[in-house]
Protein backbone atom coordinates (compact mmCIF):
# COMPACT_ATOMS: atom_id res chain seq x y z
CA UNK A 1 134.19 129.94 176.25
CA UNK A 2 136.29 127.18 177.40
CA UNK A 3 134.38 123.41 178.18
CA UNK A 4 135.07 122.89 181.52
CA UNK A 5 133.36 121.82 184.49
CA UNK A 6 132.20 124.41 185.85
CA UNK A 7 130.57 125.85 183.25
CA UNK A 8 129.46 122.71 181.48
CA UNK A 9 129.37 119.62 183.24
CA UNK A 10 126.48 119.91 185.69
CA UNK A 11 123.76 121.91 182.85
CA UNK A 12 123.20 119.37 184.52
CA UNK A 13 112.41 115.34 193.29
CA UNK A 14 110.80 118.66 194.63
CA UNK A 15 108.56 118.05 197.48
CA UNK A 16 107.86 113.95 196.69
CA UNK A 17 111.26 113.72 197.42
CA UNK A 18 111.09 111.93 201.16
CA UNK A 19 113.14 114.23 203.84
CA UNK A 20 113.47 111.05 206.55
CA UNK A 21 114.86 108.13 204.91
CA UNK A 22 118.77 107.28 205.52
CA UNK A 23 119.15 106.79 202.16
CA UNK A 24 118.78 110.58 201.19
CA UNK A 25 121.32 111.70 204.03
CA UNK A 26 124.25 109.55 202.96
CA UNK A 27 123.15 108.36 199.31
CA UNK A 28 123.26 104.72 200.30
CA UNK A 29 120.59 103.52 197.81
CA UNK A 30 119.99 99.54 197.05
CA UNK A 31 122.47 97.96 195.14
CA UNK A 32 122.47 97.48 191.25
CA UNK A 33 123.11 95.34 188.25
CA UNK A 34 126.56 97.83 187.69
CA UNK A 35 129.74 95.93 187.96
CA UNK A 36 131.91 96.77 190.77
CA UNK A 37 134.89 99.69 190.17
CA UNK A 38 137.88 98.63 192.54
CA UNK A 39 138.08 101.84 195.01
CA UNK A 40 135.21 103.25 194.44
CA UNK A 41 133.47 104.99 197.24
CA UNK A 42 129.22 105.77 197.97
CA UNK A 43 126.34 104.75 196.19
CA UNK A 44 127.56 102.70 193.18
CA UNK A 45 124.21 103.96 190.99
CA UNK A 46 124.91 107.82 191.84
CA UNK A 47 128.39 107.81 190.85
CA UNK A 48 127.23 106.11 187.77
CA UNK A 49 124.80 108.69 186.83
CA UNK A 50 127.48 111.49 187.13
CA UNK A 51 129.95 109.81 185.46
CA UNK A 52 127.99 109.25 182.47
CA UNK A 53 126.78 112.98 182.49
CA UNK A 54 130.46 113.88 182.13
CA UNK A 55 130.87 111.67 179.37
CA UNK A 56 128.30 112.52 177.06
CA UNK A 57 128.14 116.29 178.11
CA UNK A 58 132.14 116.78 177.92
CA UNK A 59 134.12 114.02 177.23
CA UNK A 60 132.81 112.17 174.60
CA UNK A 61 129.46 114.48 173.13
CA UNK A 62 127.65 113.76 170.42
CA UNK A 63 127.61 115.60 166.65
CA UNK A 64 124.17 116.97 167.96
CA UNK A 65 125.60 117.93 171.59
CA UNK A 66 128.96 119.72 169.92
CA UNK A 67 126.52 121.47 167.45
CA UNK A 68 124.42 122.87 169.55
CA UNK A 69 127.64 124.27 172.27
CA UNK A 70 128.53 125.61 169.33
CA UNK A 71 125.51 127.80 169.14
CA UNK A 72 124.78 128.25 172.89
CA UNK A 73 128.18 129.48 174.79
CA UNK A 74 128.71 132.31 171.62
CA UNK A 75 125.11 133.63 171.98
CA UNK A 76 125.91 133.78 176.11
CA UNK A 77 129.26 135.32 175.46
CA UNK A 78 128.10 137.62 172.74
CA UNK A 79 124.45 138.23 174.77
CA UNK A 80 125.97 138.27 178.28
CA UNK A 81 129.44 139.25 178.03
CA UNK A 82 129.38 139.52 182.49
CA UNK A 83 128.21 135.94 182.94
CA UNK A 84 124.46 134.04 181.85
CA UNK A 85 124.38 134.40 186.09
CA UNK A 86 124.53 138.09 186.06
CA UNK A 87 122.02 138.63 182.76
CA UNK A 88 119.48 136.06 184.32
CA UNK A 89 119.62 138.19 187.46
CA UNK A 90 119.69 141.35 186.65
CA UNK A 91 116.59 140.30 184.50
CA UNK A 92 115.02 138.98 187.30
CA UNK A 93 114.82 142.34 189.24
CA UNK A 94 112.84 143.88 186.28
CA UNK A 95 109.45 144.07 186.46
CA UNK A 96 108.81 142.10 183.05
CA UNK A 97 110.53 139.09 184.71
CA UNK A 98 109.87 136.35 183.86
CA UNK A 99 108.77 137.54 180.21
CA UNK A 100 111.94 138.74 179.73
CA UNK A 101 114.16 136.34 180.54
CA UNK A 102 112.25 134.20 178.08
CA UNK A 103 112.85 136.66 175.43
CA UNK A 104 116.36 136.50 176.11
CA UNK A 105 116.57 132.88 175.23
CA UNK A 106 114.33 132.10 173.23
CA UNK A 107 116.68 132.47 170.33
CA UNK A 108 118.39 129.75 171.61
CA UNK A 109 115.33 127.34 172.20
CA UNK A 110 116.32 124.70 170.31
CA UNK A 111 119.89 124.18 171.65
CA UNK A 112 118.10 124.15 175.65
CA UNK A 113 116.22 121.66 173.97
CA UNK A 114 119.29 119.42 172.72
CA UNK A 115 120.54 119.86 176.27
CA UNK A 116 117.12 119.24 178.42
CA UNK A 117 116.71 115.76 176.25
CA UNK A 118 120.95 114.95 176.88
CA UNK A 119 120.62 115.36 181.02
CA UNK A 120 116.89 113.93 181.30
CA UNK A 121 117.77 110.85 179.13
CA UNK A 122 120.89 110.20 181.35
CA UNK A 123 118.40 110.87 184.58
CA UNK A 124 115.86 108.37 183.06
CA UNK A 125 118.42 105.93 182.56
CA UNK A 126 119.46 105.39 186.09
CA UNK A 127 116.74 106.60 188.13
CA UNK A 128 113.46 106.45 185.72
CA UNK A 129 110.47 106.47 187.97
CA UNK A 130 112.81 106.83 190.84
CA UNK A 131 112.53 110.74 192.34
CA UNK A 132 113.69 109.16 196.23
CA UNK A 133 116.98 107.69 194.44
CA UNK A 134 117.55 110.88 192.15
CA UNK A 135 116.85 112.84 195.17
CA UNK A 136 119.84 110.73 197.03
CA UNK A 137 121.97 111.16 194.19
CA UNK A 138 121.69 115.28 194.30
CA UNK A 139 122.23 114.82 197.95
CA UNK A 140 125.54 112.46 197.46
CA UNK A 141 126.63 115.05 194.61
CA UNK A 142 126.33 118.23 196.64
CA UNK A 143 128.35 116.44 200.00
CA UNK A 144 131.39 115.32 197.83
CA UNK A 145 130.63 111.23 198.91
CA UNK A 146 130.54 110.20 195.55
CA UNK A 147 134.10 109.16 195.16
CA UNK A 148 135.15 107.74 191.32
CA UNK A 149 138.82 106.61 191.12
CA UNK A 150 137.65 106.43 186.78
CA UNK A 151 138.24 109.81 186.84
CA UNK A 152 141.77 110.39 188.16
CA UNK A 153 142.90 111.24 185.39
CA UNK A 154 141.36 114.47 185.01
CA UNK A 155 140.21 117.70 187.14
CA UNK A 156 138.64 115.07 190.20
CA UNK A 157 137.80 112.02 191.70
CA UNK A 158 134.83 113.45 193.53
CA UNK A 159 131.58 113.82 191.76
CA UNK A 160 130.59 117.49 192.81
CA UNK A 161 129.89 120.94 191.80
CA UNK A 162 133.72 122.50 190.40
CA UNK A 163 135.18 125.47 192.62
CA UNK A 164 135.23 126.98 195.74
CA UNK A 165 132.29 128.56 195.94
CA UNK A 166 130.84 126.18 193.03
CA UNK A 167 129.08 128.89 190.75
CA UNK A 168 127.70 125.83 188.02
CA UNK A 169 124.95 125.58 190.20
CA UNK A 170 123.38 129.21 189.49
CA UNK A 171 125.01 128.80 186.04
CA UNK A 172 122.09 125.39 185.57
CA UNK A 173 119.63 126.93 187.29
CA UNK A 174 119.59 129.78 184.59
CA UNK A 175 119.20 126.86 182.35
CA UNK A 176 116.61 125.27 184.06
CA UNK A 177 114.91 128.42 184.55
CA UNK A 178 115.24 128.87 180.55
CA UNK A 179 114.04 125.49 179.84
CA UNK A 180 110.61 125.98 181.99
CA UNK A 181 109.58 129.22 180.86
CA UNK A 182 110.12 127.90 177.21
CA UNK A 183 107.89 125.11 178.00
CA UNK A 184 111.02 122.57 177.61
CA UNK A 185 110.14 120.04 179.95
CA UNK A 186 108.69 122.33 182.69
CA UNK A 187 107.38 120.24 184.59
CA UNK A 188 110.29 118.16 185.17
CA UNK A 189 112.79 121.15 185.91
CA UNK A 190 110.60 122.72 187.93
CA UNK A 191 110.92 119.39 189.91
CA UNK A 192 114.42 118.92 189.77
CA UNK A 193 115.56 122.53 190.55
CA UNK A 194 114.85 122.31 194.54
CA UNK A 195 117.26 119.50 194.26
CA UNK A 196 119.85 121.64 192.15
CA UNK A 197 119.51 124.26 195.27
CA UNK A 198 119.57 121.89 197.71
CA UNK A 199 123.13 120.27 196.19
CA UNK A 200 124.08 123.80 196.26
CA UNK A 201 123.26 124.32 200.15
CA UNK A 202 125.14 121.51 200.93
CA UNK A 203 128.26 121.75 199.50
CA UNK A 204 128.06 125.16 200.70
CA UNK A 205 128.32 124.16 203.74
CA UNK A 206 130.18 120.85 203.08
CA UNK A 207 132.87 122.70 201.35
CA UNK A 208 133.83 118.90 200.06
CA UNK A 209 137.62 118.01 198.98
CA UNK A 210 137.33 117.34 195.02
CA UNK A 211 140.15 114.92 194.69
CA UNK A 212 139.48 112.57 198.25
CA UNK A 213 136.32 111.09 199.14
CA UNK A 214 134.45 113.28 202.20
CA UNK A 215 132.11 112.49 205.11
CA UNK A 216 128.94 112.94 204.76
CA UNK A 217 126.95 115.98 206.63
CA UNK A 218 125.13 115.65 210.32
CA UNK A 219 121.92 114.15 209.53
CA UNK A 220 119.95 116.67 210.92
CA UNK A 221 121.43 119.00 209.50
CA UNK A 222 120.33 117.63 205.91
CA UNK A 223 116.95 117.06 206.99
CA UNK A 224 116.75 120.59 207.78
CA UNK A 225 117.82 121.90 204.40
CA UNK A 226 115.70 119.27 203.13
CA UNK A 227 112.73 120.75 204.66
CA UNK A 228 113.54 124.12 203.22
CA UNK A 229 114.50 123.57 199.72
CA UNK A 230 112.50 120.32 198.64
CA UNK A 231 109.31 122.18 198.53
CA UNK A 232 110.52 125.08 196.91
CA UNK A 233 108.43 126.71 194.25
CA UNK A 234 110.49 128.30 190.77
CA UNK A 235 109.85 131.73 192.23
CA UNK A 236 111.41 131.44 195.29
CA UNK A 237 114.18 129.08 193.99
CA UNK A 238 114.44 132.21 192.10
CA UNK A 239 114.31 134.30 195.22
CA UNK A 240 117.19 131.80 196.50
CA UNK A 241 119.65 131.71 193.55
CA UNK A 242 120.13 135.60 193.35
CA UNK A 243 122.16 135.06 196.68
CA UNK A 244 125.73 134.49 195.26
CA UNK A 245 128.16 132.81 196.57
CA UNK A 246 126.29 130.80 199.29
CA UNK A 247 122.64 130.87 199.82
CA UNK A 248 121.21 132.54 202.62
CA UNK A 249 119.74 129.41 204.06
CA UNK A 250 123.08 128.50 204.87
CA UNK A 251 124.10 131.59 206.98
């Protein structure tokens, strides 16, 4: 399986998350100790935070990182030749879910593990007893605001979710999903999932540019999708992520 992305990148809060504050429509959070990146656009702490996701979780990975892809994407492409997507959902129609699902991938518990410790670290790092700011910066991803000249080199300037419709987010919610029902950090995914689904509703209807910085949504608009995905429980995230491309909330 090829490292891109879209299947990689984004592997990678909940109802705490506050639905009225500015800062969670447009990602304007306060200003940090970062120094400035001539022509860089929105929230200087989100872009930071996805930046640094793409360079330990493609770019630059450590041994431990490399070891365990090296494990992982053969046991999906060996295990679920159509897609992890299509096994996790087809699964999820069965009457032993969610038992079965965590059957599935349980053989590859301890790579989930590498991978839950690689994305929480980098969340902890920037947003550590922060789920308002990490909340913004979900929000900032999913618009296409986040605008990083750093990476022009490469597939984009904009930190979002890759293609058009952006499949990585059902691809990380199968890993999230994986992670709580292995007991990896449950509680945390479980938290951080109604943001993944809310990122996903908004670029769904944001449809953001991936190579020029975008405007942000109507602010009501966000508040409503707020409202609907923030509190969202794992089974009816669940529910929500079997709809493919767009969720239904967005119709």
């Amino acid at each position: 399986m090829t490292l891109d992305r879209r299947s990689l990148l984004k592997l990678g809060a909940g109802a705490a998350v506050a639905v009225a504050g500015t800062g969670l429509l447009t990602g304007t959070a306060e200003a940090s100790a970062l120094p400035p990146v001539p022509g860089m656009l929105g929230d200087r702490t989100a872009n930071e935070l996805w930046y640094q996701l793409d360079e330990i979780a493609l770019y630059h990975p450590a041994q431990e990182v490399r070891d365990a892809y090296a494990v992982l994407f053969p046991f999906i492409q060996q295990n679920a030749p159509d897609g992890l997507p299509a096994k996790w959902r087809a699964l999820s129609l069965e009457p032993g879910y969610p038992k079965n699902y965590a059957e599935f991938v349980k053989p590859v518990e301890p790579q989930l593990r590498t991978l839950s410790a690689l994305q929480l670290g980098n969340f902890d790092r920037f947003y550590r007893g922060d789920e308002e700011g990490l909340g913004r910066a979900f929000a900032a991803f999913g618009q296409g605001i986040l605008y990083d000249p750093r990476r022009a080199d490469v597939e984009s300037e904009v930190h979002t979710m890759d293609g058009d419709p952006p499949s990585g987010y059902h691809f990380w919610h199968c890993i999230q999903r994986a992670q709580m029902l292995l007991g990896i950090d449950r509680h945390r995914w479980a938290r951080i999932d109604p943001l993944l689904g809310f990122a996903w509703a908004l670029q769904s209807i944001a449809k953001p540019d991936h190579r020029h910085v975008n405007p942000g949504l109507p602010r009501e608009q966000v508040r409503a999708l707020a409202r609907y995905w923030l509190p969202r429980s794992p089974a009816e995230l669940d529910h929500d992520f079997r709809a493919t491309p767009y969720p239904d909330s967005t119709r």
